[in-house]
Protein backbone atom coordinates (compact mmCIF):
# COMPACT_ATOMS: atom_id res chain seq x y z
CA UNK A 1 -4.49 -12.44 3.22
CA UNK A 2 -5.24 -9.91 1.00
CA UNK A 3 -6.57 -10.49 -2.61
CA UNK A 4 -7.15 -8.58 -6.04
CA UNK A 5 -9.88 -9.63 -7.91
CA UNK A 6 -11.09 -8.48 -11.04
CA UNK A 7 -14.42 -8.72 -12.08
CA UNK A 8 -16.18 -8.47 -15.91
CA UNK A 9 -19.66 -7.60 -15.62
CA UNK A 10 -22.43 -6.43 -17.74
CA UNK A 11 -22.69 -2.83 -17.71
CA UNK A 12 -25.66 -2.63 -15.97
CA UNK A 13 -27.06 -0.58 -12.96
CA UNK A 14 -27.64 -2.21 -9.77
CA UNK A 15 -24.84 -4.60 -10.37
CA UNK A 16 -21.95 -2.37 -8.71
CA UNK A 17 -24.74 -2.95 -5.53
CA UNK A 18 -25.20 -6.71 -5.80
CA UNK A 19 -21.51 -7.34 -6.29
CA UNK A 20 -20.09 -4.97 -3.19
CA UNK A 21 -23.41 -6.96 -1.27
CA UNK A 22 -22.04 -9.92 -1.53
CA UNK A 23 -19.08 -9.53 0.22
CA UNK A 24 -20.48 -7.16 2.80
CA UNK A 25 -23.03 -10.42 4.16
CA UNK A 26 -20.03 -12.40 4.39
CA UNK A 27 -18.29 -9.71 6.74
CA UNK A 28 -15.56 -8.84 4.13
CA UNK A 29 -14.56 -5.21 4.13
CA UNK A 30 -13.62 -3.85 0.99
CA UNK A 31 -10.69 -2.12 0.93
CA UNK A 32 -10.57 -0.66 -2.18
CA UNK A 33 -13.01 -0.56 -5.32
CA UNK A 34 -12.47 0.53 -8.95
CA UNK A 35 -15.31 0.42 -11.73
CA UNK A 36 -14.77 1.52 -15.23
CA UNK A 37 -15.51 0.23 -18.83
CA UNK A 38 -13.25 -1.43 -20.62
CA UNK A 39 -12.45 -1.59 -24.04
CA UNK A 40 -16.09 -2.99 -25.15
CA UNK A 41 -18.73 -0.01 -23.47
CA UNK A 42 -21.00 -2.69 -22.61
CA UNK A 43 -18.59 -4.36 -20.12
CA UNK A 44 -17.55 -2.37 -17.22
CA UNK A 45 -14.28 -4.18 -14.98
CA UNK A 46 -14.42 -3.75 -11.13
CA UNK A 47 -10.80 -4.07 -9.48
CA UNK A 48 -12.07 -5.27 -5.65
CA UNK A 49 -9.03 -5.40 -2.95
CA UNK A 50 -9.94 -7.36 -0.02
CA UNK A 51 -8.41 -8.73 3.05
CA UNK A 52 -10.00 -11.93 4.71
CA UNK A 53 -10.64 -15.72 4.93
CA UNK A 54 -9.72 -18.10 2.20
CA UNK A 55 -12.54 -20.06 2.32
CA UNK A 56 -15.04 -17.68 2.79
CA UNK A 57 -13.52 -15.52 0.13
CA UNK A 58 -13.82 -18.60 -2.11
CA UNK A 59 -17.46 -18.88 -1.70
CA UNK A 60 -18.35 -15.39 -2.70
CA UNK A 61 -15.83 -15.89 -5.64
CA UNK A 62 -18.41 -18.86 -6.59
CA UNK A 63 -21.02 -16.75 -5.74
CA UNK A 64 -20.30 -13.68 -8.19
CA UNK A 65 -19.86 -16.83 -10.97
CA UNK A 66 -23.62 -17.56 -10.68
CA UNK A 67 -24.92 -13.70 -10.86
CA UNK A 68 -26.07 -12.86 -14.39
CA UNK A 69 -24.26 -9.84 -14.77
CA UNK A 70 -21.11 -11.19 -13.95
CA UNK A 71 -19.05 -12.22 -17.06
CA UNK A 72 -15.53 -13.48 -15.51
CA UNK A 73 -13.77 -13.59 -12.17
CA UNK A 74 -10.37 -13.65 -11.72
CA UNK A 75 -8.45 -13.45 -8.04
CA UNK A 76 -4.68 -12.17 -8.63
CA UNK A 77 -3.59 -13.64 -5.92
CA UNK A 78 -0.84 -16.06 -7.52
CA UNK A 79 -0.92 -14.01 -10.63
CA UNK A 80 1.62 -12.07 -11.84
CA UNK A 81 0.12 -8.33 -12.02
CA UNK A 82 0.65 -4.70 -12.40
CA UNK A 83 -1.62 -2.60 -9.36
CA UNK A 84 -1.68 0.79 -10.17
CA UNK A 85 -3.70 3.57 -7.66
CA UNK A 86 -4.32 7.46 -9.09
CA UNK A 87 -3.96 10.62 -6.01
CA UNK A 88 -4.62 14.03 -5.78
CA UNK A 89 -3.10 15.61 -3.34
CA UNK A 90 -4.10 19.40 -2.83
CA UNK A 91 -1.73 20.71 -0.06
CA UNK A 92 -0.59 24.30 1.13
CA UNK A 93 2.36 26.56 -0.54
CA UNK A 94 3.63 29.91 -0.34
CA UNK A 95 6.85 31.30 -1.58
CA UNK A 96 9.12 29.70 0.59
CA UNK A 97 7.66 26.41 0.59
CA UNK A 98 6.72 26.07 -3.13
CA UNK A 99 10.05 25.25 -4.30
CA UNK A 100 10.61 22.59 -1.63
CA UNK A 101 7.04 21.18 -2.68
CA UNK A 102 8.31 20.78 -6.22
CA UNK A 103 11.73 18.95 -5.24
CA UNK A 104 8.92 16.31 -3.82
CA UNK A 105 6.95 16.03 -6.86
CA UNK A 106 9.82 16.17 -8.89
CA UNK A 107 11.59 12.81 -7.03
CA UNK A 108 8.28 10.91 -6.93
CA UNK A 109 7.69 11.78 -10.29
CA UNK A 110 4.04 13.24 -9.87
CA UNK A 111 2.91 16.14 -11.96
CA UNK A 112 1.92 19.83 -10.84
CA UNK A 113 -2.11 19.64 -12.38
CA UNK A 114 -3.38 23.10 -10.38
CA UNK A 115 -1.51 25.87 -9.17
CA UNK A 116 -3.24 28.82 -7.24
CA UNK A 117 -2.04 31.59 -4.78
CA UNK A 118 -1.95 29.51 -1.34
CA UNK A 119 -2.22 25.84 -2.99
CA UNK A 120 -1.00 23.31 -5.75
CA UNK A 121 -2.90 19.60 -6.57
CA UNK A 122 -0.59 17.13 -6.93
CA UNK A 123 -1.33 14.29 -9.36
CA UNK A 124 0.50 10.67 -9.05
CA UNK A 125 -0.09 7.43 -10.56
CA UNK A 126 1.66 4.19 -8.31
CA UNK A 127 1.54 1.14 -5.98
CA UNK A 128 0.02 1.85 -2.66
CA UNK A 129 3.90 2.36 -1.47
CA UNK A 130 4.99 4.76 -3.15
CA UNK A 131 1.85 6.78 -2.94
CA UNK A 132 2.13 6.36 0.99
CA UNK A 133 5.33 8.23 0.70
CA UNK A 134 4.68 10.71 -1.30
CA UNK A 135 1.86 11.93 1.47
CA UNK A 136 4.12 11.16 4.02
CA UNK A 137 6.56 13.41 2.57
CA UNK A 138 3.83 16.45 1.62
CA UNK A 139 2.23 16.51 5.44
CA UNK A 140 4.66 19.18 6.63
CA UNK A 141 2.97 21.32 4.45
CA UNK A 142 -0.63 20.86 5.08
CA UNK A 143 -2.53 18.92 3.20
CA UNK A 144 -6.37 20.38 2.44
CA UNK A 145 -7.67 17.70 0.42
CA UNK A 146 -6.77 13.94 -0.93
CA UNK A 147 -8.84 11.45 -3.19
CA UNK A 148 -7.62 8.48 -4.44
CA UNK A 149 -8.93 6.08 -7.48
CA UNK A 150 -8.44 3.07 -5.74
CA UNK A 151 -6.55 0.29 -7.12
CA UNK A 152 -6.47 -0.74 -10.62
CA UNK A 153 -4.86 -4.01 -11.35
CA UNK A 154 -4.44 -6.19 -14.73
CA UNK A 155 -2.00 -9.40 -15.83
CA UNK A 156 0.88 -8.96 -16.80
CA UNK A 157 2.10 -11.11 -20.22
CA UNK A 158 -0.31 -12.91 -21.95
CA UNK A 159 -2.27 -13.64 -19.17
CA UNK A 160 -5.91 -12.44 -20.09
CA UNK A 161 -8.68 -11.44 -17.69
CA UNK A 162 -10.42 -9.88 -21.13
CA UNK A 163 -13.10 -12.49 -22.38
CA UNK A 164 -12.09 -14.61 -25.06
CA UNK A 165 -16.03 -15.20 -26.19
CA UNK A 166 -18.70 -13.03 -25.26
């Protein structure tokens, strides 16, 4: 089953390490990984996707409670959430397949952020979907280069991952 789980830690160094640790000794590949600060600069929120057990996963979930750097955990698995993932896509174009290139980015609704003789970097914001098909759709025309954020999630509503006393 795969989870999202968003956790508040201090912004620290080394706890990025101890966190992604954790799940690597219980044999849980991380699928995708997002650290940033939030709205307070001395809290940083890591988005962690990850496929695996239930049980196991709910150990290291109990686990990341007791570490002192870790402020909240929350696992969106039967919350109601927005998931958002940020790609660059750098692919090929010349004059006759520019225009076709822009129909694309036009229909997924990316954005043109770099255009040079022989390339253009394509910039899109979505769920893992719709990002899929928007590569899908470029790799006729050579792609050179692709990095992606990794997935961002938070509640939707009133639901609050944010702490409500630090």
């Amino acid at each position: 089953m795969r989870h999202t789980i968003v956790v508040l830690v201090e912004n620290k160094s080394g706890v990025l390490a101890r966190i992604a640790g954790l799940f690597s000794a219980r044999g849980f590949n991380i699928d995708s990984l997002s650290v940033g600060e939030t709205e307070d600069s001395t809290i940083s929120r890591m988005t962690i996707v990850v496929r695996g057990d239930e049980q196991i996963l709910e150990q290291v979930m109990k686990q990341l409670n007791k570490l002192i750097d870790v402020i909240k955990v929350s696992d969106f698995l039967n919350v109601s959430h927005v998931e958002r993932d940020l790609v660059m896509i750098k692919v090929k174009a010349n004059s006759s397949t520019r225009s076709e290139i822009l129909q694309i980015v036009d229909i997924f609704r990316a954005k043109i952020i770099d255009v040079s003789a022989k390339t253009l970097i394509i910039e899109m914001t979505g769920n893992k979907g719709k990002i899929e098909a928007l590569i899908k759709m470029l790799q006729p025309f050579e792609i050179e280069e692709l990095a992606r954020t990794g997935i961002i999630a938070m509640s939707r509503g009133m639901n609050k991952t944010k702490i409500e006393n630090k």
